[in-house]
Structures are given as structure tokens and as C-alpha cells.
N, C-alpha and C. Protein backbone atom coordinates (compact mmCIF):
# COMPACT_ATOMS: atom_id res chain seq x y z
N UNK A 1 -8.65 18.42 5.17
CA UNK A 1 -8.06 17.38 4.34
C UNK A 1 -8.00 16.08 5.13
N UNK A 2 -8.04 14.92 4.50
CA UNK A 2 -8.24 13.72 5.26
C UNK A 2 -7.31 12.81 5.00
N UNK A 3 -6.74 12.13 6.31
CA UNK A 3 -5.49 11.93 6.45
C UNK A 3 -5.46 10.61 5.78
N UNK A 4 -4.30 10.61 5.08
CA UNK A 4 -3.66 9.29 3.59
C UNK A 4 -3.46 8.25 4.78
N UNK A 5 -3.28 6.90 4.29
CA UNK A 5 -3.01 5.71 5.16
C UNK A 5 -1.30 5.89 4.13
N UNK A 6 -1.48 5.25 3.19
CA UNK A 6 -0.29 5.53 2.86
C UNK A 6 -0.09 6.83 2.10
N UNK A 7 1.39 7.16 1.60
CA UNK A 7 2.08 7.82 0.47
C UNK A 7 2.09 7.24 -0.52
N UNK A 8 2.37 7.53 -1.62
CA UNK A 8 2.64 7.27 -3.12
C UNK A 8 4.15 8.19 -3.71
N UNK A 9 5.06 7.79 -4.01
CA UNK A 9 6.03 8.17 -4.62
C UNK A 9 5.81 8.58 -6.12
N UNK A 10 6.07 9.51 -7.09
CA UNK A 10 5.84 9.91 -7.97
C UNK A 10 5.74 8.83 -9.13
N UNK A 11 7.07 7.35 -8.84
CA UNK A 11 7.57 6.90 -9.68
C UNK A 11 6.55 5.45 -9.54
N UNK A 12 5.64 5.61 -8.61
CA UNK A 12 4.31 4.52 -7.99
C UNK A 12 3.61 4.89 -8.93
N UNK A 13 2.86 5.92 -8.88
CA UNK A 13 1.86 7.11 -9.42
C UNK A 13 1.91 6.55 -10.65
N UNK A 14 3.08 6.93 -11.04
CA UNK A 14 3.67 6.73 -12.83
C UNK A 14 2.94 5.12 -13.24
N UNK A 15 3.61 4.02 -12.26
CA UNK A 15 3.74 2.66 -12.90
C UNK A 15 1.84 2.22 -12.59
N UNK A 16 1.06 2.65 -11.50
CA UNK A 16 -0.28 2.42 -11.11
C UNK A 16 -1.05 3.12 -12.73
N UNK A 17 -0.75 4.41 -13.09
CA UNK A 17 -1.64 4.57 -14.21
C UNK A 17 -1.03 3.54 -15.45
N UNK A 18 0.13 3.31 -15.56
CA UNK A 18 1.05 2.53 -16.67
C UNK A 18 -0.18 1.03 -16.71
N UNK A 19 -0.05 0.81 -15.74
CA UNK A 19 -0.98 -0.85 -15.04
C UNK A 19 -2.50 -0.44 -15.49
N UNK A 20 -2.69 0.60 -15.50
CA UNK A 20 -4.32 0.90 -15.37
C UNK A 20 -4.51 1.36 -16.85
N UNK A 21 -3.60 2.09 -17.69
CA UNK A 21 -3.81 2.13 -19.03
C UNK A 21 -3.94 0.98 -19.95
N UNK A 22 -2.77 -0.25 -19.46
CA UNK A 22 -2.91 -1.20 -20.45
C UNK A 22 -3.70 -2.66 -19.80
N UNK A 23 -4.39 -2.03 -18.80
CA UNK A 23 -5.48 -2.75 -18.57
C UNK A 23 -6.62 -2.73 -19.04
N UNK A 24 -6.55 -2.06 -19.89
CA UNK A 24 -8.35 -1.28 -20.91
C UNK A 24 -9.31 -1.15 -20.05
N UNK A 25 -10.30 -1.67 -20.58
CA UNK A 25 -11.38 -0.88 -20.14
C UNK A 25 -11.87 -1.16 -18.91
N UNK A 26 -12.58 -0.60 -17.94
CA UNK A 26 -12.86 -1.01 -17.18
C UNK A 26 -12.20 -1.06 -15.69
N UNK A 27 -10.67 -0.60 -15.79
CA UNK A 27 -9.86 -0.76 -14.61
C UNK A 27 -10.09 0.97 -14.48
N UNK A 28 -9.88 1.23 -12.94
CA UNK A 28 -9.81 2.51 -12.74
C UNK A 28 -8.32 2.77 -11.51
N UNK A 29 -7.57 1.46 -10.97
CA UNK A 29 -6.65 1.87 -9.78
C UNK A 29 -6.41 0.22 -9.36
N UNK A 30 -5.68 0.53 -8.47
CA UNK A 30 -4.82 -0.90 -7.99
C UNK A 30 -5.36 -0.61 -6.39
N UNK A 31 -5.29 -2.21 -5.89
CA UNK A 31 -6.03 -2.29 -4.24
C UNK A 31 -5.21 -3.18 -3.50
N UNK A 32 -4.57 -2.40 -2.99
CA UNK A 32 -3.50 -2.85 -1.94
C UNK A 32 -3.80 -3.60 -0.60
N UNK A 33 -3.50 -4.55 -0.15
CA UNK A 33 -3.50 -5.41 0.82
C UNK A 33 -2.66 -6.12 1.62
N UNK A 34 -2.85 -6.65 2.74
CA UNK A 34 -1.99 -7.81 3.22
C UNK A 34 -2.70 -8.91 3.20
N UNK A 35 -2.14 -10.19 3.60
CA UNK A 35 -2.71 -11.77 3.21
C UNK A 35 -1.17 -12.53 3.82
N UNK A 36 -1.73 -13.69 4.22
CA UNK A 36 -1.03 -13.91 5.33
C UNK A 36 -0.22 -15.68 4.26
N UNK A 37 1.25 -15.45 4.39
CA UNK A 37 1.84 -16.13 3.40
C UNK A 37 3.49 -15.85 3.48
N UNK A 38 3.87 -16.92 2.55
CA UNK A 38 5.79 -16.26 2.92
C UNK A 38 6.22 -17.12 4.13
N UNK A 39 7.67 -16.93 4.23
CA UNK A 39 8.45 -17.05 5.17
C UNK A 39 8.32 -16.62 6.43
N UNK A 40 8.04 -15.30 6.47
CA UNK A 40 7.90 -14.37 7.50
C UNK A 40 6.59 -14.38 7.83
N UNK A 41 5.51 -14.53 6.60
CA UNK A 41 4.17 -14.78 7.35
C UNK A 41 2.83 -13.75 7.05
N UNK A 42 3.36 -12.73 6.23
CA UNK A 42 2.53 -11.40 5.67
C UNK A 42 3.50 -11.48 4.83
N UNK A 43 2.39 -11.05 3.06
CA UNK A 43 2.86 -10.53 1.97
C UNK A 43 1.87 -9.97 1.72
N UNK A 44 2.44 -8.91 0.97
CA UNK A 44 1.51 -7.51 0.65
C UNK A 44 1.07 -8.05 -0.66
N UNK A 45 -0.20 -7.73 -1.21
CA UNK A 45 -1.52 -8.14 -2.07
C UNK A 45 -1.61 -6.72 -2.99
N UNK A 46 -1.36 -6.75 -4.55
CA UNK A 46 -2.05 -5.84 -5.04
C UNK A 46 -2.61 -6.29 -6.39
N UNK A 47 -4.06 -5.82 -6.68
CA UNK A 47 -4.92 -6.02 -7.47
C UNK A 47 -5.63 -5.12 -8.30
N UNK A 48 -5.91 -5.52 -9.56
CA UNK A 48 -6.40 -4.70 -10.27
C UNK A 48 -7.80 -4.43 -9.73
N UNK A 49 -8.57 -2.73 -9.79
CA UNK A 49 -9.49 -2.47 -9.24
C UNK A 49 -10.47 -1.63 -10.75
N UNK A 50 -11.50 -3.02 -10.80
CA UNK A 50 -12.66 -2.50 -11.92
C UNK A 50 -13.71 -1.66 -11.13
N UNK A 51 -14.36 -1.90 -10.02
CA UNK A 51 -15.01 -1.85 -8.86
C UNK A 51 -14.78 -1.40 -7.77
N UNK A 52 -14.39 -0.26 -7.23
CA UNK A 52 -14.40 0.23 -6.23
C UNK A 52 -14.68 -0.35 -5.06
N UNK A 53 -14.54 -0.84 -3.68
CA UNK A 53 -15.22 -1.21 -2.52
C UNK A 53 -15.47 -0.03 -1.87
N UNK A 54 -16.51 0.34 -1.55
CA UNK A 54 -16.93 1.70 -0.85
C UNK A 54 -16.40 2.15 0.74
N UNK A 55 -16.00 0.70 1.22
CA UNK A 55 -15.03 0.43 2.42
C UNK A 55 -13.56 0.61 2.51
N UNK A 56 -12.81 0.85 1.56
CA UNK A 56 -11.43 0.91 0.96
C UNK A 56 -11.29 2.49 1.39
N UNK A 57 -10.32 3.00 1.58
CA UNK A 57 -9.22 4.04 1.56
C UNK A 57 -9.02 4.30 0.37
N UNK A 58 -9.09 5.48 -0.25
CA UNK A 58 -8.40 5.72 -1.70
C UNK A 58 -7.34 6.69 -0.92
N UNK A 59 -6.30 7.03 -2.02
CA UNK A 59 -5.39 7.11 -2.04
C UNK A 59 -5.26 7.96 -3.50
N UNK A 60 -5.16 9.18 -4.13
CA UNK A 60 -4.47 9.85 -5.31
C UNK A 60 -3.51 10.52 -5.48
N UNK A 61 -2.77 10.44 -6.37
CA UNK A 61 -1.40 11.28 -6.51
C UNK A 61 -1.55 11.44 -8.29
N UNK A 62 -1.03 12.24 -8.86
CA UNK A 62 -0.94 12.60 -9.77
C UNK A 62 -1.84 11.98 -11.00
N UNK A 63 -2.77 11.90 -10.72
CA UNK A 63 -4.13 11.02 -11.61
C UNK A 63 -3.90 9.50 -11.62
N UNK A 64 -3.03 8.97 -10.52
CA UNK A 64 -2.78 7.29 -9.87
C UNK A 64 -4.07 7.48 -8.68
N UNK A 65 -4.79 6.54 -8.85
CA UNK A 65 -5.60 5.82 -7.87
C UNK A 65 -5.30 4.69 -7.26
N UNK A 66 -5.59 4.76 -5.88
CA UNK A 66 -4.72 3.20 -5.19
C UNK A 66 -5.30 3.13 -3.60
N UNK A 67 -6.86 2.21 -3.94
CA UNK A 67 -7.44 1.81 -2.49
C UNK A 67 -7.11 1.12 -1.82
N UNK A 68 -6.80 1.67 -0.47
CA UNK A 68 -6.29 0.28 0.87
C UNK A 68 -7.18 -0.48 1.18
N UNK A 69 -7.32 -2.02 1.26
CA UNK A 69 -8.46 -2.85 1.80
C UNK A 69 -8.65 -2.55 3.52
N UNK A 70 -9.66 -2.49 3.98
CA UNK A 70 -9.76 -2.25 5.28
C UNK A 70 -8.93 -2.90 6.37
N UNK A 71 -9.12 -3.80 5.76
CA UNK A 71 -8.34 -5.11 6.87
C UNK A 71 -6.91 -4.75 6.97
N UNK A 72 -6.10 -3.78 5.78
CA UNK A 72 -4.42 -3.69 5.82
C UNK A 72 -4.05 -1.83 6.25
N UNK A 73 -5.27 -1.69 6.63
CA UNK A 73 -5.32 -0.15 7.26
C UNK A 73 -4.08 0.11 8.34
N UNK A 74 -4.38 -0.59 9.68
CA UNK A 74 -3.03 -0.42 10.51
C UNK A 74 -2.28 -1.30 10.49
N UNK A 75 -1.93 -1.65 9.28
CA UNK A 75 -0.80 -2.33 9.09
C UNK A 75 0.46 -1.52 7.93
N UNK A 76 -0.52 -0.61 7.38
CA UNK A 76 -0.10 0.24 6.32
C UNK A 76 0.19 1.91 6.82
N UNK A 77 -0.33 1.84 7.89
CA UNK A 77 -0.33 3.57 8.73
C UNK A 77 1.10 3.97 8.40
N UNK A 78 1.28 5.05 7.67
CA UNK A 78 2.68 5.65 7.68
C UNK A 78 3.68 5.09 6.61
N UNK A 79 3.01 4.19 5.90
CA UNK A 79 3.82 3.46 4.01
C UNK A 79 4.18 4.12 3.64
N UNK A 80 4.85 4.57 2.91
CA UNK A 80 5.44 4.74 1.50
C UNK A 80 5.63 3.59 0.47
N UNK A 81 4.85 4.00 -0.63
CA UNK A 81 4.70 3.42 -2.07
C UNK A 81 5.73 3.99 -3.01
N UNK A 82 6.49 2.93 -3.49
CA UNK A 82 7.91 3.18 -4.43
C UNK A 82 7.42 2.18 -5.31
N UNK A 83 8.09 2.61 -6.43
CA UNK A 83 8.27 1.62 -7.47
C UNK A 83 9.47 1.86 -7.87
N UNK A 84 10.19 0.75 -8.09
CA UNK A 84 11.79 0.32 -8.23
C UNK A 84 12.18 -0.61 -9.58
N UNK A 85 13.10 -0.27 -10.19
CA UNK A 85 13.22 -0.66 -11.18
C UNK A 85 15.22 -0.99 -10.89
N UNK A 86 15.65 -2.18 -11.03
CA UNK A 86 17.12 -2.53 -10.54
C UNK A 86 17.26 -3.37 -11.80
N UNK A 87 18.97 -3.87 -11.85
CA UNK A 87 19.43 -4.87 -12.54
C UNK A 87 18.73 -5.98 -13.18
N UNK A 88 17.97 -6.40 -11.72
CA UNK A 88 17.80 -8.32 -11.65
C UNK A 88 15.70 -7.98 -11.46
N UNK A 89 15.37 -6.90 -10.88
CA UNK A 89 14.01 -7.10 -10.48
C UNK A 89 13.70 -5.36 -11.03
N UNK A 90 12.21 -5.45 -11.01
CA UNK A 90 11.48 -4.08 -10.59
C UNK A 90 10.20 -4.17 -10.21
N UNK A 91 9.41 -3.57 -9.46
CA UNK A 91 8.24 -3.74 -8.78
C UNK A 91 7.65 -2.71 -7.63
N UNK A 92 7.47 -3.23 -7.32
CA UNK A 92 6.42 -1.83 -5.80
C UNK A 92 7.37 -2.44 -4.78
N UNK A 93 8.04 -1.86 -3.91
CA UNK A 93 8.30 -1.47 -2.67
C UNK A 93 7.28 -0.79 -1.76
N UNK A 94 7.45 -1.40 -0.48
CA UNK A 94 7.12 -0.67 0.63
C UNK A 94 7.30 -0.10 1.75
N UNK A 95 7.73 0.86 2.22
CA UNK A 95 8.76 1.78 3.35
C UNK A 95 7.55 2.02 4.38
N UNK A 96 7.55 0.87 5.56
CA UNK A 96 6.48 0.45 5.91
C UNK A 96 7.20 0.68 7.67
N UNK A 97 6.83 1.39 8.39
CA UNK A 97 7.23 1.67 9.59
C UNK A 97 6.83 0.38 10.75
N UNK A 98 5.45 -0.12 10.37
CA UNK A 98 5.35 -1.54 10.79
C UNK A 98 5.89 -2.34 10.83
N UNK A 99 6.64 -2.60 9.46
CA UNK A 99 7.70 -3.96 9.37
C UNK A 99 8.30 -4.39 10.63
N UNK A 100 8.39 -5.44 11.01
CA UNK A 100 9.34 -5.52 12.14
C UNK A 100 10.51 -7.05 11.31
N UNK A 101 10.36 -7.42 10.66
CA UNK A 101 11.26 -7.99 9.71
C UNK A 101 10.67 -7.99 8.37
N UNK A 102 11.36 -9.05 7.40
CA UNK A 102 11.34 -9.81 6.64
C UNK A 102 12.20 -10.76 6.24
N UNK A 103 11.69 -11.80 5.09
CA UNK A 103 12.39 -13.16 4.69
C UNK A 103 13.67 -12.55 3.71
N UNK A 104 14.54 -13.64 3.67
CA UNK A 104 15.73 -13.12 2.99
C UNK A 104 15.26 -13.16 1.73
N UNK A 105 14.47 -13.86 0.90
CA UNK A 105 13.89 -13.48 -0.66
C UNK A 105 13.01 -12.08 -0.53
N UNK A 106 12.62 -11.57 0.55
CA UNK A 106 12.15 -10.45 -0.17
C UNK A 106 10.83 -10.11 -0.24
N UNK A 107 10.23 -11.26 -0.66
CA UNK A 107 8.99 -11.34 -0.92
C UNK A 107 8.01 -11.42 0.36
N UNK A 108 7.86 -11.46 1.64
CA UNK A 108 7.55 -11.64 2.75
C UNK A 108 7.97 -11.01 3.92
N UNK A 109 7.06 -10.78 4.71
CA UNK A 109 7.45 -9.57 5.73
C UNK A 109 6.61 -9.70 6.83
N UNK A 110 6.97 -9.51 8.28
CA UNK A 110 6.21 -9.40 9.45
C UNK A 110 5.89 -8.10 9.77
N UNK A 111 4.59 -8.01 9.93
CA UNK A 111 3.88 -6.58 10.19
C UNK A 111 3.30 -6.76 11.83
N UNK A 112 3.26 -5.79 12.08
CA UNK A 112 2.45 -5.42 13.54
C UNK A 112 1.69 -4.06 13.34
N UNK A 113 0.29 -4.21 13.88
CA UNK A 113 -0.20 -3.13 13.56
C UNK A 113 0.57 -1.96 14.12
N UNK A 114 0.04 -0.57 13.53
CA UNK A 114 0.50 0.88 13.73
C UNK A 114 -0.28 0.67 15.70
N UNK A 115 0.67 1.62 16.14
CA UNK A 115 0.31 1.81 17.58
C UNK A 115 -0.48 3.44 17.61
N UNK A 116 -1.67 3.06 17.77
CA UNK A 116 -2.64 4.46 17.50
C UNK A 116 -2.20 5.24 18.77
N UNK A 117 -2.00 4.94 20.22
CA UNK A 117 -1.76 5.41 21.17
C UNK A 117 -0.25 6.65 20.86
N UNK A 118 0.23 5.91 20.21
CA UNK A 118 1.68 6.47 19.92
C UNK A 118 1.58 7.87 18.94
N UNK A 119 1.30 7.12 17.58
CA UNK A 119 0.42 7.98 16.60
C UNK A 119 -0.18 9.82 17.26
N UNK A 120 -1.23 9.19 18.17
CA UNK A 120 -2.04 10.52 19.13
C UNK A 120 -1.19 11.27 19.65
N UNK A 121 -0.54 10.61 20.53
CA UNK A 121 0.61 10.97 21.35
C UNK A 121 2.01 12.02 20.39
N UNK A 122 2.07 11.49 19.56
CA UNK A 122 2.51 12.84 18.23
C UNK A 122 1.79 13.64 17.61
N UNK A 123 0.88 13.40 17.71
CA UNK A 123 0.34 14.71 17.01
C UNK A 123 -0.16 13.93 15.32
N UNK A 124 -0.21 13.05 15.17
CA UNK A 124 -0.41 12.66 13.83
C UNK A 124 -1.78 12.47 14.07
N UNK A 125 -2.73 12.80 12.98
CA UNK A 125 -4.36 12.18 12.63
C UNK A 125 -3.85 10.72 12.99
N UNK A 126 -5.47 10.12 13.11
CA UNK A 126 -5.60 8.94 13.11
C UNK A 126 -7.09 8.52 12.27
N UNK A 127 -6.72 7.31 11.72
CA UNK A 127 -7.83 7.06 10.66
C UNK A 127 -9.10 6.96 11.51
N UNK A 128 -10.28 6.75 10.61
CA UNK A 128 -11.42 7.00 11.38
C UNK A 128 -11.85 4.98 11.64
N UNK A 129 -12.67 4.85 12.47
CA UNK A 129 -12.77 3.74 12.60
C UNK A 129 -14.55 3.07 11.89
């Protein structure tokens, strides 16, 4: 079996096909990224995916599809994908072991890549390069 960059939470799964149903035709999954923006300086990127990139990470959970762009690979090592639904907001969360902050809105976050040395050093796979 080949090791996930991220997780997907059931309630992700749910809202990625929700996004991909009433996107008609043509969408098959959402493509997750970073892009450099915000307060803090990294905000996470997600996009509707008609087209596959053959370079991307997929990612499935319960008939949800959801490719990582290459470039947000070790920045994403060890995610968790939530979707959250509150009072005032709802949207995708990310339980991102990288984080080393974020901005007080929320929307913006400082990443450092995953430390592969560390990673090995536990016993965890490491993605292929």
C-alpha cells in the first residue's frame, strides 16, 4: 500500500464529493495546494480538478478524490483534512503538523517543510521523490 501525504476525515470525503456533484460534468476531485499569501505568508489553495495532473498525489476515501500538487507535498506530510461547519463559518480545515503558526484571521499560515530525516528515524514511509 502506498503511503497517503495527507488524511481525509469522513466529513472532507462527504463535502469533496458534495463540491464534485454540483459541479457537473466534467469535475472528478479537488487539488490541494500551497501559494504563498496572507499575513503569515502561506495559504492553502484548493481547486476544482476536471484534469488530473499525472504528477499530483491522489488521495481517496470513501468515493472523495483529492490530488496534492507536487510542490505542497512536504509541506502537507502528516495533514489531516476536516471539514467544519460552526456558527459564523464552515470550510476545510487543516491539522497540519508543519504549521509552525498562523495569522489571527485564520486564513494564513506558516509552513516548514516535513523533516524526512525525522519521519525515517520513526519508522514512517516517506514519499517517493
Amino acid at each position: 500500500m502506498a503511503f497517503a501525504v495527507m488524511t481525509l476525515t469522513d466529513a472532507a470525503a462527504d463535502r469533496v464529493k458534495a463540491i464534485v456533484d454540483n459541479a457537473g460534468d466534467g469535475a472528478s476531485g479537488i487539488r490541494v495546494g500551497i501559494k504563498k499569501g496572507g499575513c503569515a505568508g502561506m495559504e492553502y489553495s484548493i481547486d476544482l480538478v476536471t484534469e488530473p495532473n499525472a504528477k499530483d498525489d491522489l488521495i481517496e476515501k470513501n468515493g472523495a478524490r483529492v490530488w496534492v500538487a507536487p510542490e505542497a507535498v512536504l509541506y502537507l506530510l502528516g495533514t489531516e483534512m476536516d471539514f467544519e461547519v460552526t456558527t459564523l463559518r464552515s470550510g476545510f480545515t487543516f491539522h497540519n503538523p508543519n504549521q509552525t503558526s498562523a495569522c489571527g484571521c485564520g486564513e494564513s499560515v506558516e509552513l516548514k517543510p516535513a523533516d524526512l530525516a525525522a519521519l525515517a528515524a520513526a519508522g514512517q514511509p516517506t514519499v517517493r521523490a
